[in-house]
C-alpha atoms as a PDB file:
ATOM      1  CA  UNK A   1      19.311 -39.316   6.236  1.00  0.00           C
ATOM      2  CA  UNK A   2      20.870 -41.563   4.162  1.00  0.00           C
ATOM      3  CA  UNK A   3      20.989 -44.794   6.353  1.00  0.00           C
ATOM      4  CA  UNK A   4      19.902 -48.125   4.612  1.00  0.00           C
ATOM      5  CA  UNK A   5      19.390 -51.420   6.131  1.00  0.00           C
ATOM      6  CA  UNK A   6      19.990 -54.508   3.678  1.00  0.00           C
ATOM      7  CA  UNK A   7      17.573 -56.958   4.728  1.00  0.00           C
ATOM      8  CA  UNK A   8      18.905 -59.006   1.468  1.00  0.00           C
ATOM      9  CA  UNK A   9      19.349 -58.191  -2.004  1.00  0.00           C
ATOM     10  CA  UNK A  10      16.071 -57.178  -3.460  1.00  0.00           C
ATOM     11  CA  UNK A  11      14.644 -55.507  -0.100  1.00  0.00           C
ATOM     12  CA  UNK A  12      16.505 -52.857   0.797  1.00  0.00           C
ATOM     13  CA  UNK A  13      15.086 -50.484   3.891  1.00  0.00           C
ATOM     14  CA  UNK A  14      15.644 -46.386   3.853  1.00  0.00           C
ATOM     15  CA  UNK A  15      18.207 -44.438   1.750  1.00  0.00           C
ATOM     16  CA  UNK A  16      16.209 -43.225  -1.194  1.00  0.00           C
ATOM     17  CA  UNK A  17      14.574 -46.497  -1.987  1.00  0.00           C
ATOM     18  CA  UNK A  18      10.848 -47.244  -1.921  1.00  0.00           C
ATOM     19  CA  UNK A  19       9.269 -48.075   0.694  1.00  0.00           C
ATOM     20  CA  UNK A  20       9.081 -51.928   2.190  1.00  0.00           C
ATOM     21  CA  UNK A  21       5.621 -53.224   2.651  1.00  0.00           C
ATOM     22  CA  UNK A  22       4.911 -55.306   5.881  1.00  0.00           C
ATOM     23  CA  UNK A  23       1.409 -56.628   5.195  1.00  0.00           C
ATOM     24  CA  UNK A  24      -0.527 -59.998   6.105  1.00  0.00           C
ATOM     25  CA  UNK A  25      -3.528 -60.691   7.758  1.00  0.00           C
ATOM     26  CA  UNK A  26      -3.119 -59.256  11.852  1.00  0.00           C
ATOM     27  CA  UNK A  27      -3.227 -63.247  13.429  1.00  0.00           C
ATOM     28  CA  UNK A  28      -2.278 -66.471  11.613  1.00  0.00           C
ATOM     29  CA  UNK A  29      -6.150 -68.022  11.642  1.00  0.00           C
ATOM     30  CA  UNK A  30      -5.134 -71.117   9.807  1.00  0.00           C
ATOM     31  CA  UNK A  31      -2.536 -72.616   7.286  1.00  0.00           C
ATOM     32  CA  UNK A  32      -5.072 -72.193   4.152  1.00  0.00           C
ATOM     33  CA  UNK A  33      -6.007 -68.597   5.033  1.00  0.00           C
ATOM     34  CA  UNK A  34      -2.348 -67.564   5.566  1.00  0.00           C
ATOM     35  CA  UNK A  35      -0.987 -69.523   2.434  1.00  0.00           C
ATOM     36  CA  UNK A  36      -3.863 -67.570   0.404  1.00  0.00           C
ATOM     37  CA  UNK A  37      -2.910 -64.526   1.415  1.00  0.00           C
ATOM     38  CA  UNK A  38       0.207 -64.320   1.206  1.00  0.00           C
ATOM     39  CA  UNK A  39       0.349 -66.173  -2.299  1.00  0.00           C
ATOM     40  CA  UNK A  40      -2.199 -63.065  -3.422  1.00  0.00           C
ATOM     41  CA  UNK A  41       0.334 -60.904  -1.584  1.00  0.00           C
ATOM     42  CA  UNK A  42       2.918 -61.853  -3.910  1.00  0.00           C
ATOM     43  CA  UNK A  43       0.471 -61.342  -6.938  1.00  0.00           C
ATOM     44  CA  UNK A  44      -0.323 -57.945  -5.596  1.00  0.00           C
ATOM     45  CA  UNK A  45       3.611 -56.483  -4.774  1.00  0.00           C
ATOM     46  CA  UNK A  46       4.857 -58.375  -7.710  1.00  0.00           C
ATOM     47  CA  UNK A  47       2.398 -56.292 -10.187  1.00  0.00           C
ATOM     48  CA  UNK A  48       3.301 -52.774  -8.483  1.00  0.00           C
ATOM     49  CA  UNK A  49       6.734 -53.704  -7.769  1.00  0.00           C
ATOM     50  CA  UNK A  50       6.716 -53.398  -4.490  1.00  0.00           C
ATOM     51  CA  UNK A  51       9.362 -54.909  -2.173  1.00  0.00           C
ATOM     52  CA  UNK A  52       7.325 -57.147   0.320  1.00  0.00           C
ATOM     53  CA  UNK A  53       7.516 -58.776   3.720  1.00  0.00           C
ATOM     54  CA  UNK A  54       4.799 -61.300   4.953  1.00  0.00           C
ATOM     55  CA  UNK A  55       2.828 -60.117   8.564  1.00  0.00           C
ATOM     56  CA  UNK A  56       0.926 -62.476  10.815  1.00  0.00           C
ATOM     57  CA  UNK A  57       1.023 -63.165  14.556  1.00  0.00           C
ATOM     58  CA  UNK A  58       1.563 -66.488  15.697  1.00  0.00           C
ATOM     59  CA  UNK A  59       0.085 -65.359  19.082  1.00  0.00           C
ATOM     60  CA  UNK A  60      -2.025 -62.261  20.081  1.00  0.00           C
ATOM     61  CA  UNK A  61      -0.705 -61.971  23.714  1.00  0.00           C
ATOM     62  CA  UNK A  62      -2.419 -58.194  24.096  1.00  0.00           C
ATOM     63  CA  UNK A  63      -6.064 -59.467  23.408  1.00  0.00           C
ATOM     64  CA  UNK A  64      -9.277 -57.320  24.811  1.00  0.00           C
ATOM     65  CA  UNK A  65     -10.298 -60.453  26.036  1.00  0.00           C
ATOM     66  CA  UNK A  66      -9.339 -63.471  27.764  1.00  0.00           C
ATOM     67  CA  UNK A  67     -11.379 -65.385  25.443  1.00  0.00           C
ATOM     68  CA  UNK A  68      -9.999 -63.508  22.479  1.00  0.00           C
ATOM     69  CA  UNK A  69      -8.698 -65.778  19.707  1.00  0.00           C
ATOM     70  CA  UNK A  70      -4.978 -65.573  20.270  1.00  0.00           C
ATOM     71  CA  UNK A  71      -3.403 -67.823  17.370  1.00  0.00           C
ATOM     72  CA  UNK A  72      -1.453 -70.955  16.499  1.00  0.00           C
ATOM     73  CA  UNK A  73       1.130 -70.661  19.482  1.00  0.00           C
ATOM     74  CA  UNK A  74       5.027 -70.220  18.441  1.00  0.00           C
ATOM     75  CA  UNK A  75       5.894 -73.723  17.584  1.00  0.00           C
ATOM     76  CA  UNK A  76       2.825 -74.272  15.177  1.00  0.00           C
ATOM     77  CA  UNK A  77       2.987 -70.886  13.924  1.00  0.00           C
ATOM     78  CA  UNK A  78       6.805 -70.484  13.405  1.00  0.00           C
ATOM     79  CA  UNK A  79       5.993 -73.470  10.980  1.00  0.00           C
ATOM     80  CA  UNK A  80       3.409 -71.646   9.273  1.00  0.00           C
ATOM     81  CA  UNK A  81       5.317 -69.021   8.473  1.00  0.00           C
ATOM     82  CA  UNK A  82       8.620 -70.926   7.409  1.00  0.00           C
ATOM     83  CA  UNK A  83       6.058 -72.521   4.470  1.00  0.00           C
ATOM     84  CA  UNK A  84       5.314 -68.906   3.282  1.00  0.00           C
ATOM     85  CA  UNK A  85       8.712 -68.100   2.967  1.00  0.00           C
ATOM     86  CA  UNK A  86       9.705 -71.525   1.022  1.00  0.00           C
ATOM     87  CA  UNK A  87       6.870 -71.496  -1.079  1.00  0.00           C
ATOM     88  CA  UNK A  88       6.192 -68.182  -2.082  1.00  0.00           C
ATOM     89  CA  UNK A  89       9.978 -66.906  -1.618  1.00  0.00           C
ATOM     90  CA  UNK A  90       9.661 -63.877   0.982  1.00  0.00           C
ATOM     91  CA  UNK A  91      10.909 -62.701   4.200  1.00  0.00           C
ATOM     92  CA  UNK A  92       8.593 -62.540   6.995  1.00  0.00           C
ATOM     93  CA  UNK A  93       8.251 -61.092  10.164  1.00  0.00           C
ATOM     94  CA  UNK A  94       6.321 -61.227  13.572  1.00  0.00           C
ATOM     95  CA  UNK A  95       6.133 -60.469  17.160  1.00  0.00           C
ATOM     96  CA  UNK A  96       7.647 -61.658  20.110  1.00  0.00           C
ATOM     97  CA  UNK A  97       6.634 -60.884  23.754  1.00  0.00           C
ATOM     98  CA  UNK A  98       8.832 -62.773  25.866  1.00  0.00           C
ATOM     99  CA  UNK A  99      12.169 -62.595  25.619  1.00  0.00           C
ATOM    100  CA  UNK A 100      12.331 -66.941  25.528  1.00  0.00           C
ATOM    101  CA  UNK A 101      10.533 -66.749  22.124  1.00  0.00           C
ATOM    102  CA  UNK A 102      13.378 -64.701  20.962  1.00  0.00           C
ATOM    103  CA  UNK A 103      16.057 -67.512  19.493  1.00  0.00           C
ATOM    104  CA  UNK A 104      13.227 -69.709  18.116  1.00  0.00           C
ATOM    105  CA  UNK A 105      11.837 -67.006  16.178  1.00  0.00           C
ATOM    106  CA  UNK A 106      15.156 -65.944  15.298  1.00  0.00           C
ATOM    107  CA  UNK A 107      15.345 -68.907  13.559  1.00  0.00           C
ATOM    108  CA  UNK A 108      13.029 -68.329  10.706  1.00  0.00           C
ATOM    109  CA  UNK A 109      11.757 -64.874  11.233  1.00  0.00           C
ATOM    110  CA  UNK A 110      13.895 -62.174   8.859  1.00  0.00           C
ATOM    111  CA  UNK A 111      12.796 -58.915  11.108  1.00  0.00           C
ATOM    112  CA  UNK A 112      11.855 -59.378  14.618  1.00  0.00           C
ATOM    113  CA  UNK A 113       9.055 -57.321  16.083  1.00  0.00           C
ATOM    114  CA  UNK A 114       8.450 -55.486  19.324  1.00  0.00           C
ATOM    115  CA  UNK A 115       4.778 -55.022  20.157  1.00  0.00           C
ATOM    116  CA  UNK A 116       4.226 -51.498  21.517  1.00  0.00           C
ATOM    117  CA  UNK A 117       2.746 -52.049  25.421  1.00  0.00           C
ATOM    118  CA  UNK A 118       6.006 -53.962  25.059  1.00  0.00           C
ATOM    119  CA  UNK A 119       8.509 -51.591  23.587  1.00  0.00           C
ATOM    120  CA  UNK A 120      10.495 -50.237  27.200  1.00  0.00           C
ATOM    121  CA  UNK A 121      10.861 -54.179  28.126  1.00  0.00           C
ATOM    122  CA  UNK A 122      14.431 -54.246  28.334  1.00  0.00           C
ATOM    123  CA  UNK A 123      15.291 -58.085  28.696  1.00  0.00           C
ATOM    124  CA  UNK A 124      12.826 -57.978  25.470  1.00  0.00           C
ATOM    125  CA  UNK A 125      14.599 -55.648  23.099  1.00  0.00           C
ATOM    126  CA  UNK A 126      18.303 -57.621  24.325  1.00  0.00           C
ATOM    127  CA  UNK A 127      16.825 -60.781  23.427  1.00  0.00           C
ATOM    128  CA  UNK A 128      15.488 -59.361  20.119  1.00  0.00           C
ATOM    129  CA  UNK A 129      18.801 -58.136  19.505  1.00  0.00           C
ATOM    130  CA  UNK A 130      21.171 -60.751  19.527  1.00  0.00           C
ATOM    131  CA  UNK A 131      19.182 -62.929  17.218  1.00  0.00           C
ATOM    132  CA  UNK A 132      21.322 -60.253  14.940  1.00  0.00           C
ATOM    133  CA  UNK A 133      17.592 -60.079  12.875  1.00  0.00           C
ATOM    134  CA  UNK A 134      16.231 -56.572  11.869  1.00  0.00           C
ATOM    135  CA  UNK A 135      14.152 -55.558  14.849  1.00  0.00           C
ATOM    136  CA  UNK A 136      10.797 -53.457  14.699  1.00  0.00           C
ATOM    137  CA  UNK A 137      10.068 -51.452  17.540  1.00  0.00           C
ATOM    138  CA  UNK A 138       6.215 -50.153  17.581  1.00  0.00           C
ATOM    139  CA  UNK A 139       6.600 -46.990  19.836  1.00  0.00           C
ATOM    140  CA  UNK A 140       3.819 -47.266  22.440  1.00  0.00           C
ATOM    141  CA  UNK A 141       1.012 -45.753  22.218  1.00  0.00           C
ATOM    142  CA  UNK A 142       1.523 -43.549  25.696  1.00  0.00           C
ATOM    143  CA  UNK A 143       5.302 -42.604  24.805  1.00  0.00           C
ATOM    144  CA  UNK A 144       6.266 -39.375  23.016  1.00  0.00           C
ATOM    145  CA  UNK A 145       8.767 -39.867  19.643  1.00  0.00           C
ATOM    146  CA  UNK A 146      11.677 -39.041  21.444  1.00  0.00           C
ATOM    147  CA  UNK A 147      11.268 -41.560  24.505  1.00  0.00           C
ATOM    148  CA  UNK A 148      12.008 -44.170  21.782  1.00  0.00           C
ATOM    149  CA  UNK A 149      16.184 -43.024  21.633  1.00  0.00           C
ATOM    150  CA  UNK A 150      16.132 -45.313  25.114  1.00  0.00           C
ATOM    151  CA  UNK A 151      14.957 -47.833  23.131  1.00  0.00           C
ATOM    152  CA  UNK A 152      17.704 -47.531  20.360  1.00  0.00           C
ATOM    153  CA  UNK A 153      20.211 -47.286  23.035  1.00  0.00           C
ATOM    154  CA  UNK A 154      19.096 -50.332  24.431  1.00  0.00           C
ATOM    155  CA  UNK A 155      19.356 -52.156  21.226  1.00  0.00           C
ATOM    156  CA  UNK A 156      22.590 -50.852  20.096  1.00  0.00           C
ATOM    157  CA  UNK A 157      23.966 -51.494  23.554  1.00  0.00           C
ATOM    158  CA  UNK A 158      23.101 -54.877  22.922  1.00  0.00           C
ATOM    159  CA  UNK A 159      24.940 -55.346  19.619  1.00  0.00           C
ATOM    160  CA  UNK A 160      22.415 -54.496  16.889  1.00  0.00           C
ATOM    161  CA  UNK A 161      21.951 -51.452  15.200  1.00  0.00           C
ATOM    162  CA  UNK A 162      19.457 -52.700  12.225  1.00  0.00           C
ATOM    163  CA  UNK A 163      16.755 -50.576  13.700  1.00  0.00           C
ATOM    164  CA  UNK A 164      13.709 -49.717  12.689  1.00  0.00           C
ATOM    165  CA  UNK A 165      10.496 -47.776  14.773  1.00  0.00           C
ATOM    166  CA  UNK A 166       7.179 -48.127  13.953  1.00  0.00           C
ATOM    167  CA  UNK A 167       4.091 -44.733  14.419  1.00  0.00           C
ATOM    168  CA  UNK A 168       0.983 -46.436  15.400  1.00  0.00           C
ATOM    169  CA  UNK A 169      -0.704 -43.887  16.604  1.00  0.00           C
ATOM    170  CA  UNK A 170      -0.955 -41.922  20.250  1.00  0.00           C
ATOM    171  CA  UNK A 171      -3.377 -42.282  22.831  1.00  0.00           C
ATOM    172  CA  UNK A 172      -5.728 -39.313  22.191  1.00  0.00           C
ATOM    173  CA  UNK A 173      -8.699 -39.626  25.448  1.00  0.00           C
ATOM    174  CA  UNK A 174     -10.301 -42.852  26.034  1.00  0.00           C
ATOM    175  CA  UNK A 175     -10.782 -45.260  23.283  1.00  0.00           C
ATOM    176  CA  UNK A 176      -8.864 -43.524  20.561  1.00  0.00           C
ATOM    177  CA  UNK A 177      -5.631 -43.395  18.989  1.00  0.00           C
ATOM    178  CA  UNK A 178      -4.186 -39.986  16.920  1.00  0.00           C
ATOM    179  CA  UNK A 179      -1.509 -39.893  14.392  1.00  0.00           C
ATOM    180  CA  UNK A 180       0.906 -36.924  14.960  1.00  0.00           C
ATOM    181  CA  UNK A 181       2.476 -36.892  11.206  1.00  0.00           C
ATOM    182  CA  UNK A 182       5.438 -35.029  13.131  1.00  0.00           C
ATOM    183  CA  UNK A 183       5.991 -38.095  14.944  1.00  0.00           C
ATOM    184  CA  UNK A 184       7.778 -39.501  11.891  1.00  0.00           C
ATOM    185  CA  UNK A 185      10.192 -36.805  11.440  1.00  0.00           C
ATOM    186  CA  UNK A 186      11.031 -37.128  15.319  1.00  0.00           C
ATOM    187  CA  UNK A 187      11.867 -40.832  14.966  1.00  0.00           C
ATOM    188  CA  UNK A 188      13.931 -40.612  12.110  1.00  0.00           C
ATOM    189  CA  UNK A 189      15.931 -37.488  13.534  1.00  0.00           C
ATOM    190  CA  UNK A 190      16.637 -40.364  16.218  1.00  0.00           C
ATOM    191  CA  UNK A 191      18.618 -41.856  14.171  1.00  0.00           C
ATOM    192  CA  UNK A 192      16.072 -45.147  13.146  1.00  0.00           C
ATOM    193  CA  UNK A 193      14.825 -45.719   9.244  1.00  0.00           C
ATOM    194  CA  UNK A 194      10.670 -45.084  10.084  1.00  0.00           C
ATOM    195  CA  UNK A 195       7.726 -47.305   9.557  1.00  0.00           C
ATOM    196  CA  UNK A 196       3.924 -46.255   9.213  1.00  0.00           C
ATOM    197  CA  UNK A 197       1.506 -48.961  10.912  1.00  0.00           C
ATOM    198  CA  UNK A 198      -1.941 -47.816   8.543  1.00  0.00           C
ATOM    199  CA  UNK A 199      -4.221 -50.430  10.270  1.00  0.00           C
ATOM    200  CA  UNK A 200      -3.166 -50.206  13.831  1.00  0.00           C
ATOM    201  CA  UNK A 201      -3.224 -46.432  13.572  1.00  0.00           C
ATOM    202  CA  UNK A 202      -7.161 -46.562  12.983  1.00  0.00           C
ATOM    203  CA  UNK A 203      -7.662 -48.783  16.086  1.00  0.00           C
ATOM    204  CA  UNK A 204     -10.388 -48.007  18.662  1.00  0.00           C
ATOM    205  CA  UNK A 205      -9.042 -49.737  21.584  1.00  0.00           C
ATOM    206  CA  UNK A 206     -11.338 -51.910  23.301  1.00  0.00           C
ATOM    207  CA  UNK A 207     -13.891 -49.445  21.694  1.00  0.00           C
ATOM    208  CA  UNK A 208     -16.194 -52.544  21.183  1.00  0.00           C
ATOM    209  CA  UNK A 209     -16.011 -53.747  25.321  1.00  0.00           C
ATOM    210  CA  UNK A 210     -14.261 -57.639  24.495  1.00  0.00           C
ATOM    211  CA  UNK A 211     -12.790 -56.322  21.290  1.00  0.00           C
ATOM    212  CA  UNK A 212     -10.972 -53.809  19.598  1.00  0.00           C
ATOM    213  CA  UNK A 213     -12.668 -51.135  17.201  1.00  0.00           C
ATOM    214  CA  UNK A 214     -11.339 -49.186  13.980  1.00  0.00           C
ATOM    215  CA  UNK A 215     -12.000 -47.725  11.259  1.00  0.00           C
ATOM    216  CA  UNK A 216     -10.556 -48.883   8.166  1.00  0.00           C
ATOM    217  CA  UNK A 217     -12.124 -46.302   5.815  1.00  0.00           C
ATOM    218  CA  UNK A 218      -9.091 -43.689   7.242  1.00  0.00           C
ATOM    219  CA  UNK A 219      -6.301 -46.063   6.284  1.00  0.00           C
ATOM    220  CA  UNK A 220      -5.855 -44.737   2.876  1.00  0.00           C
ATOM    221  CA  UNK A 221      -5.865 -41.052   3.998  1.00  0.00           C
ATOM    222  CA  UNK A 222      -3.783 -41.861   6.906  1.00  0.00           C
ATOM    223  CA  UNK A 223      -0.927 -43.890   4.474  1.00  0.00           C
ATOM    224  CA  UNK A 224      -0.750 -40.864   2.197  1.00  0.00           C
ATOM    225  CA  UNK A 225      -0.109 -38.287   4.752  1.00  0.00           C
ATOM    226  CA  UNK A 226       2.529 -40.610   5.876  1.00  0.00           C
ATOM    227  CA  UNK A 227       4.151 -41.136   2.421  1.00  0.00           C
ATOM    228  CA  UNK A 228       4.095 -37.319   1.576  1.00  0.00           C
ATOM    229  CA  UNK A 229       6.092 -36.763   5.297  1.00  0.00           C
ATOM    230  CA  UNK A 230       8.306 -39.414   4.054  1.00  0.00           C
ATOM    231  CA  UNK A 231       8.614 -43.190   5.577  1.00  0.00           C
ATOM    232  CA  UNK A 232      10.935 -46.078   4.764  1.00  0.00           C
ATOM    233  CA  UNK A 233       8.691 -48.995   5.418  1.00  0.00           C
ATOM    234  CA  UNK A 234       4.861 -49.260   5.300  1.00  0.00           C
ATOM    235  CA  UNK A 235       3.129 -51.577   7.885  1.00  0.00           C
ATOM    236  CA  UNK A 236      -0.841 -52.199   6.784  1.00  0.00           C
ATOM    237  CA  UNK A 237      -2.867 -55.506   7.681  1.00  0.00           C
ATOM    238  CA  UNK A 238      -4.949 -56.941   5.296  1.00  0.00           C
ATOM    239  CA  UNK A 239      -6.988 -60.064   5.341  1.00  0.00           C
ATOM    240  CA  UNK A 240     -10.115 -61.932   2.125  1.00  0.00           C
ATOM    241  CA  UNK A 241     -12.689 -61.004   4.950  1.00  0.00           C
ATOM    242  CA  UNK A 242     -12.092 -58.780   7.828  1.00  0.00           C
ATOM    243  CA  UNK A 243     -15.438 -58.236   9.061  1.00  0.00           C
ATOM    244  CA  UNK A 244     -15.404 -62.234  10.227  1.00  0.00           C
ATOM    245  CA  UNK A 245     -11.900 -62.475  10.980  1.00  0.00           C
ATOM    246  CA  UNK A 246     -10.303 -63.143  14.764  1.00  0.00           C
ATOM    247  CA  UNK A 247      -8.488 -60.318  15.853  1.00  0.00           C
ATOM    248  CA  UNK A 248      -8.843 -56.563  14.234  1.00  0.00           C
ATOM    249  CA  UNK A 249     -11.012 -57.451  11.558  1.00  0.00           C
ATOM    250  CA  UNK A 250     -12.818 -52.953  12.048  1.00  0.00           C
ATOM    251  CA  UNK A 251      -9.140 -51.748  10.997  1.00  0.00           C
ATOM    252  CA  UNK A 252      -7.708 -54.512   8.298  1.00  0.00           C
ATOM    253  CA  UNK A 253      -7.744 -53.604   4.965  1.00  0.00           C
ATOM    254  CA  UNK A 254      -9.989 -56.163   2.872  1.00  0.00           C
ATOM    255  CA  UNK A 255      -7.288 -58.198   0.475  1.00  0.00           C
ATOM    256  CA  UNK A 256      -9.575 -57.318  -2.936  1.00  0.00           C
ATOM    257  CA  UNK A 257      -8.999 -53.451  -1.671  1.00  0.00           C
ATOM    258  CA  UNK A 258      -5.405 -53.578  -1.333  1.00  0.00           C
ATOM    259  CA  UNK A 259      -4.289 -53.022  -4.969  1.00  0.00           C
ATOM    260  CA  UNK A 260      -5.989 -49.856  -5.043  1.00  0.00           C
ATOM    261  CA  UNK A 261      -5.185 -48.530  -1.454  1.00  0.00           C
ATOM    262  CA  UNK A 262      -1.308 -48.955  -2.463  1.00  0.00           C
ATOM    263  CA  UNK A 263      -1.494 -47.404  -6.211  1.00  0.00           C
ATOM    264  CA  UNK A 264      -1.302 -43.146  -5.114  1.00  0.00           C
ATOM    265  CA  UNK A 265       0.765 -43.949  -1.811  1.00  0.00           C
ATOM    266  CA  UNK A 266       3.403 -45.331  -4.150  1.00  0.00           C
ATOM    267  CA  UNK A 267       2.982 -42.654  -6.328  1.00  0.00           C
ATOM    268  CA  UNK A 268       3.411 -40.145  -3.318  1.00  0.00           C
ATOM    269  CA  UNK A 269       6.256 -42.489  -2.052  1.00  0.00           C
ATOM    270  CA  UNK A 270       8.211 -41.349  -5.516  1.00  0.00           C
ATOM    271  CA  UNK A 271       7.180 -38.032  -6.203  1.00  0.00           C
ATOM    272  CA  UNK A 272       8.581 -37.465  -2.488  1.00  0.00           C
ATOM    273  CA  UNK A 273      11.982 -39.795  -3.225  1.00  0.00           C
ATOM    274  CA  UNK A 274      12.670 -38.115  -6.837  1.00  0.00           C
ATOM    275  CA  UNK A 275      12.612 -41.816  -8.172  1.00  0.00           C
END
């Protein structure tokens, strides 16, 4: 398939380009840790020459936990990640889960994204829609690949066809999650450009009782199968210390790692692309 989605002149999704990473720690903790990260971020993609959109939450709304940290709230965290964008000069994207957030985020998001417990919401994916914004569909962990064409229709329907659906993983028994590589073939025969969440993929959900488990020691193993089947975009969270950070800290990938974990996947990425 050779559809492309211009998200603006140096980042340009699908067709036979490399893929887009969508990396960033999983929460926005503070302004310093965010700033940090996505300033090494920059380093990082900049050295491999990697087109690069900044992750982080402004609010985790699925928590384990009532008491779960949660984030900075939309206001607060919107302006968080407008200062990555003007200082550091890239895109960035998060999620919305109610369809009111939609226009604010709209406002200084470049790709809005749908969480997957989320992703059959229908007032959700209209609102994400009209903001005219790339939109990022994580298909849910209890839906097949092919449940997700309602999901496109819904968007298109809507006005917006800059589409793209994200394999996290399926619900495999309790507490785990298991990545059918023949999930991304099935998405992109729907007609979407394909993203491969590494981090979330490796989850243990509510494997620790209050909190979410993982294992981040799979997410380079995981990310290469993914390149070799052949992905557009590559989702993987990363944050300086992800043993003490607030929300998925067992499945991030620790920042000092990251250079490494991304060297053979883009070397899989163009062996598979002829580039």
């Amino acid at each position: 398939m050779n559809k492309t989605i211009e998200l603006n002149k140096n980042i340009v999704f699908g067709g036979n380009n490399p893929f887009v990473l969508l990396a960033g720690p999983c929460v926005i903790e503070n302004e310093d840790l965010v700033l940090s990260t996505a300033e090494k971020l920059k380093e990082i993609t900049t050295k491999l020459n990697i087109p690069f959109v900044f992750k982080s939450s402004y609010d985790k709304a699925n928590r384990s936990s009532i008491h779960s940290f949660r984030g900075p709230g939309l206001e607060k965290g919107l302006e968080i990640l407008a200062k990555v964008k003007e200082q550091f000069d890239v895109p960035v994207v998060s999620d919305i889960h109610d369809q009111y957030q939609a226009e604010a985020a709209g406002e200084v998001l470049d790709i809005i994204q749908i969480p997957a417990f989320l992703c059959r919401q229908t007032d959700l994916l209209v609102a994400a829609a009209k903001t005219n914004k790339i939109v990022n569909v994580k298909k849910g962990q209890f839906l097949a690949p092919q449940d997700m064409k309602n999901v496109i229709t819904k968007l298109e329907e809507a006005g917006n066809d800059k589409i793209l659906l994200t394999e996290r993983g399926s619900t495999f028994g309790y507490n785990n999650l298991v990545v059918d590589m023949r999930s991304l073939v099935m998405l992109r025969e729907l007609g979407a450009l394909v993203v491969f969440d590494a981090t979330h993929s490796v989850q243990i959900p509510g494997g620790n009782g209050t909190t979410t488990g993982g294992k981040r020691e799979f997410v380079p193993y995981l990310s290469r199968a993914a390149a070799a089947v052949g992905i557009d975009s590559l989702f993987m969270e990363t944050h300086p210390d992800p043993d003490n950070a607030k929300s998925d800290g067992p499945n991030m990938v620790k920042l000092d790692n990251l250079e490494e974990v991304l060297k053979p996947i883009i070397e899989i990425d163009a062996m598979v692309k002829n580039l």
